[in-house]
C-alpha atoms as a PDB file:
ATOM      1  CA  UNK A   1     -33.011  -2.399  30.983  1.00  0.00           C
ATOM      2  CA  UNK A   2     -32.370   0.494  28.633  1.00  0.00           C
ATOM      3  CA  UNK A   3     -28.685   0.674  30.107  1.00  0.00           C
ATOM      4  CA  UNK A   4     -28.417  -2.814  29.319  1.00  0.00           C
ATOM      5  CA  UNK A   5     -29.708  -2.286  25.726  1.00  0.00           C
ATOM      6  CA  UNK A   6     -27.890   0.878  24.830  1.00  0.00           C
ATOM      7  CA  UNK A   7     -24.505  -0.946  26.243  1.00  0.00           C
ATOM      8  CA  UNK A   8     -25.727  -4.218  23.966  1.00  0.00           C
ATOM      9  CA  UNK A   9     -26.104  -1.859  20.827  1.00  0.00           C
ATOM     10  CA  UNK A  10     -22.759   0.169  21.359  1.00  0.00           C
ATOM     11  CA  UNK A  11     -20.736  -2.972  21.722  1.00  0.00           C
ATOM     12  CA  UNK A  12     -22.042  -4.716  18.725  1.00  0.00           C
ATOM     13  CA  UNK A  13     -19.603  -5.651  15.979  1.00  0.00           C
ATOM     14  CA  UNK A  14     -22.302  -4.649  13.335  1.00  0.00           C
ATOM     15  CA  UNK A  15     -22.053  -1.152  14.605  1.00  0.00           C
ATOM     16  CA  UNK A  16     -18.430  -0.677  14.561  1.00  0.00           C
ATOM     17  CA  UNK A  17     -17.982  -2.977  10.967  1.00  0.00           C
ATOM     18  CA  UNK A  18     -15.368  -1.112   9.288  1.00  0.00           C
ATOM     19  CA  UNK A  19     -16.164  -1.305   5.515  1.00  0.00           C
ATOM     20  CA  UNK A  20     -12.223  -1.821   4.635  1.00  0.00           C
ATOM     21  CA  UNK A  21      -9.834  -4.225   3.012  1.00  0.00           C
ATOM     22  CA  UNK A  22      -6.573  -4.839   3.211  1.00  0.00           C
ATOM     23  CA  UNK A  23      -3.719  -5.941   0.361  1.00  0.00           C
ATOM     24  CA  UNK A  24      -0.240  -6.322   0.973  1.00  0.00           C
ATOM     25  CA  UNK A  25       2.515  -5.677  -1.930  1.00  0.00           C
ATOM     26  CA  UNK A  26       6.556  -5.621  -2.213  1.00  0.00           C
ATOM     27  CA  UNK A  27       7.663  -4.366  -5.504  1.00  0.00           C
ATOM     28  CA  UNK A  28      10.733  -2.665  -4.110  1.00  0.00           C
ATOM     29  CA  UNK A  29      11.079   0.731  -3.183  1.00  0.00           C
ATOM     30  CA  UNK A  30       7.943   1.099  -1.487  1.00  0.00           C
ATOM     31  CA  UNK A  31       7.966   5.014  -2.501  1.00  0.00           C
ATOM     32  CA  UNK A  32       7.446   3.958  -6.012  1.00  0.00           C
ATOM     33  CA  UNK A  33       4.318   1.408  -5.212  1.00  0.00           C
ATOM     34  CA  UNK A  34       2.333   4.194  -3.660  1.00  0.00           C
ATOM     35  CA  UNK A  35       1.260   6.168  -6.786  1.00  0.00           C
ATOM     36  CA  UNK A  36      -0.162   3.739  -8.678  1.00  0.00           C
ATOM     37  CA  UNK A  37      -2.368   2.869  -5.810  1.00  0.00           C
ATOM     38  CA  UNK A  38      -3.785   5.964  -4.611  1.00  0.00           C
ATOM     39  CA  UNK A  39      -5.207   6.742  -7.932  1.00  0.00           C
ATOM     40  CA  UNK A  40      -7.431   3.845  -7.668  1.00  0.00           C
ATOM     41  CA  UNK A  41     -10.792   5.095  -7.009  1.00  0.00           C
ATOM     42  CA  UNK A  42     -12.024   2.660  -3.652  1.00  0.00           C
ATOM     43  CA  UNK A  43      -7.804   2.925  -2.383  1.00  0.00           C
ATOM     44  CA  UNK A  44      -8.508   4.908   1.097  1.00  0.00           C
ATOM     45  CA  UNK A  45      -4.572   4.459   1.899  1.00  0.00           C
ATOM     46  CA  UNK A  46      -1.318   3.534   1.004  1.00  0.00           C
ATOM     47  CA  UNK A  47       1.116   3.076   4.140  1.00  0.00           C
ATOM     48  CA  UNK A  48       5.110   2.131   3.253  1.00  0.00           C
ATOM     49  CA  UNK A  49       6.373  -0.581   5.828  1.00  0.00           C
ATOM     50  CA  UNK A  50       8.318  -3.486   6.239  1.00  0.00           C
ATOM     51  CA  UNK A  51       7.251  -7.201   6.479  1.00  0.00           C
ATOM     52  CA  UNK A  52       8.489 -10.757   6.388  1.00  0.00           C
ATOM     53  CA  UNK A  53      11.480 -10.347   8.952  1.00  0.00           C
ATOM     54  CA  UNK A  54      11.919 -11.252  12.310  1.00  0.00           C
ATOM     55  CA  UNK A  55      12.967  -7.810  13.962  1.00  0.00           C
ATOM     56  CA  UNK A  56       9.936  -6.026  15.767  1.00  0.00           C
ATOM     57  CA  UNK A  57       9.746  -2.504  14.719  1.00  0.00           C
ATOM     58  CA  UNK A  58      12.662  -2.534  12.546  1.00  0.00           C
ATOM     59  CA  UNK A  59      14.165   1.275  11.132  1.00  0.00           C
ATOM     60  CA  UNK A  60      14.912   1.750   7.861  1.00  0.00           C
ATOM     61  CA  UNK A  61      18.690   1.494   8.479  1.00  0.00           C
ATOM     62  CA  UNK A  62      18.042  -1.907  10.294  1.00  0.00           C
ATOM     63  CA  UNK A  63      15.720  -2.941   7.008  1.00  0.00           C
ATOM     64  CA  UNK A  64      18.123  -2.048   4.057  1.00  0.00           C
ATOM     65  CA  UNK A  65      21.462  -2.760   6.170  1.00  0.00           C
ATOM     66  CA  UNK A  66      19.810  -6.646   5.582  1.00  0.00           C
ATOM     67  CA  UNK A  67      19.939  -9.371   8.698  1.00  0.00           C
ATOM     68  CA  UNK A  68      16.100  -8.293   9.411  1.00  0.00           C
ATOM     69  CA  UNK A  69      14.439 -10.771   6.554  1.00  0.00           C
ATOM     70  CA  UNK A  70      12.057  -7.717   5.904  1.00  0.00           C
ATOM     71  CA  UNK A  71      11.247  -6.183   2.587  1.00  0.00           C
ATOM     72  CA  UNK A  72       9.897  -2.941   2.167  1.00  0.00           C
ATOM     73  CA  UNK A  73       5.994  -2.872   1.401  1.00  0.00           C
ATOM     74  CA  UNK A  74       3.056  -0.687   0.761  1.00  0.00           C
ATOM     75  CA  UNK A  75      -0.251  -1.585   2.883  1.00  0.00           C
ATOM     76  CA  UNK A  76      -2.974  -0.196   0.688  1.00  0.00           C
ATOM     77  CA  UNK A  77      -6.284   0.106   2.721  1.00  0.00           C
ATOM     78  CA  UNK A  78      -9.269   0.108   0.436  1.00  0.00           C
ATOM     79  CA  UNK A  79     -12.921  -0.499  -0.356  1.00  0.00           C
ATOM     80  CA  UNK A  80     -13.844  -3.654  -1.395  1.00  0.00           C
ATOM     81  CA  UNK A  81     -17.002  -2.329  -2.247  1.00  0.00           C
ATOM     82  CA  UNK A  82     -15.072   0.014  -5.217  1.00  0.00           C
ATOM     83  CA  UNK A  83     -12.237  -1.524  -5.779  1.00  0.00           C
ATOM     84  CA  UNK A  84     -11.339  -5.251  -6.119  1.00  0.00           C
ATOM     85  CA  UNK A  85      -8.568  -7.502  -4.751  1.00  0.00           C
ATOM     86  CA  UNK A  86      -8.071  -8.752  -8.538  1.00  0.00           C
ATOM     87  CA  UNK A  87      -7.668  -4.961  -9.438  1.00  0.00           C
ATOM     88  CA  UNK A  88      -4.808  -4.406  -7.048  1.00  0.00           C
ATOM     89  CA  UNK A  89      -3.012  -7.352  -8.076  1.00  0.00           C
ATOM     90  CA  UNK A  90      -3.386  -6.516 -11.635  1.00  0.00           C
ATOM     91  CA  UNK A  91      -1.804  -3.252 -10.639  1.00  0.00           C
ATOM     92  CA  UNK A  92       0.752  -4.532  -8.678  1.00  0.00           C
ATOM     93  CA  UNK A  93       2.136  -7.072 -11.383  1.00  0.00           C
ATOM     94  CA  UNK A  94       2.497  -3.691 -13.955  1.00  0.00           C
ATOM     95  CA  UNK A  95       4.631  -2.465 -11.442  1.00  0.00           C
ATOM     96  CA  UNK A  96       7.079  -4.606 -10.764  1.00  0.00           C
ATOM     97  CA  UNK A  97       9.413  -6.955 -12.581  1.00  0.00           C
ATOM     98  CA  UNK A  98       8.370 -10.266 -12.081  1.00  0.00           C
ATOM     99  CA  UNK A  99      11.504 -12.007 -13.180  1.00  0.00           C
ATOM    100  CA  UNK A 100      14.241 -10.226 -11.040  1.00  0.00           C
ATOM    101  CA  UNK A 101      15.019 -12.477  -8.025  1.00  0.00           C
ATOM    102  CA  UNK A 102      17.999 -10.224  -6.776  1.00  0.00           C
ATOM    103  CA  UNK A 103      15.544  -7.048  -5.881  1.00  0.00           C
ATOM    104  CA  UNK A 104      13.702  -4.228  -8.098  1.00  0.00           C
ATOM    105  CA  UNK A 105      15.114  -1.767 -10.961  1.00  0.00           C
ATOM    106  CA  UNK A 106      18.150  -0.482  -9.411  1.00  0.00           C
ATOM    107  CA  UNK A 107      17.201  -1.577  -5.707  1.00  0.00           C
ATOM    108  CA  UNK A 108      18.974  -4.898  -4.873  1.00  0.00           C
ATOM    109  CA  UNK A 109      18.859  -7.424  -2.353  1.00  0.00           C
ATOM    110  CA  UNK A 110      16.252  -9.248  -0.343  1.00  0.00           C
ATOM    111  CA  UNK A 111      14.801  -6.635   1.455  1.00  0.00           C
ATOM    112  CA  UNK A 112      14.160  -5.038  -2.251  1.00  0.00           C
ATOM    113  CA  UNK A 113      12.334  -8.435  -3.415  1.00  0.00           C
ATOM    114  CA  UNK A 114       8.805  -8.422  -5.047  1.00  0.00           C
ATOM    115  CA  UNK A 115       6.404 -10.161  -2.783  1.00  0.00           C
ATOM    116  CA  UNK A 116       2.396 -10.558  -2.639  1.00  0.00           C
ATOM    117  CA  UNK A 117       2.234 -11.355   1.345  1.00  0.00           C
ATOM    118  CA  UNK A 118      -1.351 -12.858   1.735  1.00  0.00           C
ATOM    119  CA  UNK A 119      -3.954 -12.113   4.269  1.00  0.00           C
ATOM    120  CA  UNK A 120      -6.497 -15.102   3.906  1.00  0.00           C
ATOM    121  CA  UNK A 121      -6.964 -18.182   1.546  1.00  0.00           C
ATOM    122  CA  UNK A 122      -9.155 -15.631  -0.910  1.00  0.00           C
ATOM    123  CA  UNK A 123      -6.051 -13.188  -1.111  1.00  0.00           C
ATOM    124  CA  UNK A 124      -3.496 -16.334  -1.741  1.00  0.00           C
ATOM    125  CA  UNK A 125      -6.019 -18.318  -4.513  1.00  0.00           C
ATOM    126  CA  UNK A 126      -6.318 -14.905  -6.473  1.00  0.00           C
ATOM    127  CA  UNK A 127      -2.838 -13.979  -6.067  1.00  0.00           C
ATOM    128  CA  UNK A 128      -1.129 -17.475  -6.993  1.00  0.00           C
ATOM    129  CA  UNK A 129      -4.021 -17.678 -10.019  1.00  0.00           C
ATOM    130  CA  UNK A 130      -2.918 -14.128 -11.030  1.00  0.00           C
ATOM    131  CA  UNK A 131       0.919 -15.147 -10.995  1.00  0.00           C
ATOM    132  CA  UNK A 132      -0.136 -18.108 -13.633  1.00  0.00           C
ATOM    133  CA  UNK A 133      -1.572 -15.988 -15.925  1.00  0.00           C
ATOM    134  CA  UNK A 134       2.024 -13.687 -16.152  1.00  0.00           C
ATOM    135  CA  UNK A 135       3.847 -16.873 -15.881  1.00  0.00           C
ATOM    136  CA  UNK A 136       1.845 -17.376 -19.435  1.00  0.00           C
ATOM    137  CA  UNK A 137       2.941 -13.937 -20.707  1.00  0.00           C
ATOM    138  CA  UNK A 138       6.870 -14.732 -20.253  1.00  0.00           C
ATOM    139  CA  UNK A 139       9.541 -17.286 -21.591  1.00  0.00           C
ATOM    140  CA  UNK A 140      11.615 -16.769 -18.212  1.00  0.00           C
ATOM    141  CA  UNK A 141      10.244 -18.067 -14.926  1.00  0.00           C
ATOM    142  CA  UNK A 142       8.390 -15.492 -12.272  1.00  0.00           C
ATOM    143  CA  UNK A 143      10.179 -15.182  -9.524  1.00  0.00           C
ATOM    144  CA  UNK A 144       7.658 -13.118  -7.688  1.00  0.00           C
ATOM    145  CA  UNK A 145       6.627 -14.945  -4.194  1.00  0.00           C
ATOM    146  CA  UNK A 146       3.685 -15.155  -2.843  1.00  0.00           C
ATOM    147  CA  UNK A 147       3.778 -15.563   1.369  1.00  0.00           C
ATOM    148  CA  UNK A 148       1.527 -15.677   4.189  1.00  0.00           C
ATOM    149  CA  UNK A 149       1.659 -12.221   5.522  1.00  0.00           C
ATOM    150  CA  UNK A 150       3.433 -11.411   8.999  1.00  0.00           C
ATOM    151  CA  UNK A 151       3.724  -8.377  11.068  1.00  0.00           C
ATOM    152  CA  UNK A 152       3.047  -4.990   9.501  1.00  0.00           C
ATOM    153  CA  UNK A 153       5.435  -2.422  10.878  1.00  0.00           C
ATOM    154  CA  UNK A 154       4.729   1.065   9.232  1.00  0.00           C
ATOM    155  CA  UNK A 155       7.743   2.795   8.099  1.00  0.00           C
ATOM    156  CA  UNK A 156       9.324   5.796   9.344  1.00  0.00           C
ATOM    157  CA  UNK A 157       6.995   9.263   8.422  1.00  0.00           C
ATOM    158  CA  UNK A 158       9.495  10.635   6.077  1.00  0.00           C
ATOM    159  CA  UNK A 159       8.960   7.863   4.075  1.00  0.00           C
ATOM    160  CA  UNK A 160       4.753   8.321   3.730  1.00  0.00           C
ATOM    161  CA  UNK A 161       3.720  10.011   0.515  1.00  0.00           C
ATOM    162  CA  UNK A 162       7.128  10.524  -0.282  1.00  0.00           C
ATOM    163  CA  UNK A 163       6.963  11.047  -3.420  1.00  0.00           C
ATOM    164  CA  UNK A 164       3.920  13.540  -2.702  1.00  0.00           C
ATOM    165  CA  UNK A 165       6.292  15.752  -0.198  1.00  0.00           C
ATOM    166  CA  UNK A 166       9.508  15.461  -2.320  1.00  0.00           C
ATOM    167  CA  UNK A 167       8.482  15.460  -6.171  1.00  0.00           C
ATOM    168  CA  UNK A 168      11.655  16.248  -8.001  1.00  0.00           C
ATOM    169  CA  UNK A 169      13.887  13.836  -5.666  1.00  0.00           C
ATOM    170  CA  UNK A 170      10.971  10.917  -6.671  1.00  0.00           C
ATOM    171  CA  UNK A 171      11.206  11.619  -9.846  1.00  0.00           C
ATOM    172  CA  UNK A 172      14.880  11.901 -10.199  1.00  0.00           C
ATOM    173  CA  UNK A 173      15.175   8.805  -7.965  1.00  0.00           C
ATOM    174  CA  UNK A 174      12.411   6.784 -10.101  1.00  0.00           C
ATOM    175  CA  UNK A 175      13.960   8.150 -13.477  1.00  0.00           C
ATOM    176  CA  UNK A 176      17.731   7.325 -12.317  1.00  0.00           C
ATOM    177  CA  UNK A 177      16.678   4.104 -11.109  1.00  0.00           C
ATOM    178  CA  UNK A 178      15.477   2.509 -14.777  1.00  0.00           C
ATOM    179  CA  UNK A 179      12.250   2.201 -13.227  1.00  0.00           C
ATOM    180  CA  UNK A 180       9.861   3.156 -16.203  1.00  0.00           C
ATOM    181  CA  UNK A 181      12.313   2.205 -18.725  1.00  0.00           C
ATOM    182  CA  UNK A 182      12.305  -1.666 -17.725  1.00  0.00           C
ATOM    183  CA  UNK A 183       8.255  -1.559 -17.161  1.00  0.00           C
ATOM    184  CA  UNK A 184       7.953  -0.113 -20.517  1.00  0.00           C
ATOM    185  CA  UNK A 185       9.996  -2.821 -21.986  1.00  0.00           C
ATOM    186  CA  UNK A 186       8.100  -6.018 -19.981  1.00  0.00           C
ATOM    187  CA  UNK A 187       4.402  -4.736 -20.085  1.00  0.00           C
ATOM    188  CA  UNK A 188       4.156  -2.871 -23.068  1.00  0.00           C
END
């Protein structure tokens, strides 16, 4: 009976809850969405991928060469408990341009696009009531889309905390790009 008990008590999903939350962002270059995140007190993780195609474990080259339909994304694993899903979208939204429909800063095409990809009907209400309210903000339509979220392939290692491993090629890259320059000019 103990056995039985013990083996009841191991397998129960109360044990094992894990106290996490996903969110799932594109706002191009997925090296650049990572900072913002993991200075959120509550973000546990940031993880670059790809999302929204139709290739299983695509590569980078596959990804960015286009004919995959994915876009490069950052998977930030948090807790909900600390940190809010309303947070990270409000974070996300400073960190993107919400009106360029042909990719991000100086990254262009469709695997480059600025996405909120969904996990549940909570996730999509707040995200598609957060979009409103910078639709309100700007005299040119948001082109930002907001999909049900798909297969989360994790990107190659080299790309993980790049900016982390390789500061002065981020911050070149980020600088070169326009990056700052064009999110100082929408948000300030």
């Amino acid at each position: 009976m103990r056995r039985v008990l013990l083996l009841i008590l191991l397998c129960s999903p109360a044990l094992w809850a894990d106290d996490t939350a996903e969110a799932i962002f594109a706002g191009g270059c997925f090296w650049c969405m990572e900072p913002p995140y993991d200075e959120v007190e509550g973000v546990k993780e940031t993880i670059s991928g790809y999302i929204g195609g139709t290739v299983a474990n695509p590569s980078y080259e596959q990804v960015v060469a286009g004919g995959t339909g994915h876009t490069e994304a950052v998977k930030i694993v948090y807790d909900p408990t600390k940190v809010d899903y309303q947070t990270l979208l409000a974070i996300f939204w400073r960190n993107i341009d919400p009106l360029d429909a042909g990719g991000q800063f100086c990254d262009r095409g469709r695997s480059y696009r600025a996405g909120i990809f969904y996990l549940n009907d909570a996730q999509e209400a707040l995200a598609r009531a957060s979009k409103a309210e910078v639709e309100a903000r700007f005299d040119e339509p948001v082109v930002t889309e907001i999909t049900k979220a798909t297969a989360f392939y994790k990107a190659e290692g080299y790309h993980q905390n790049y900016y982390q491993k390789n500061p002065v090629r981020y911050k070149y890259y980020r600088y070169r790009c326009g990056r700052d320059a064009r999110l100082d000019a929408l948000w300030k």
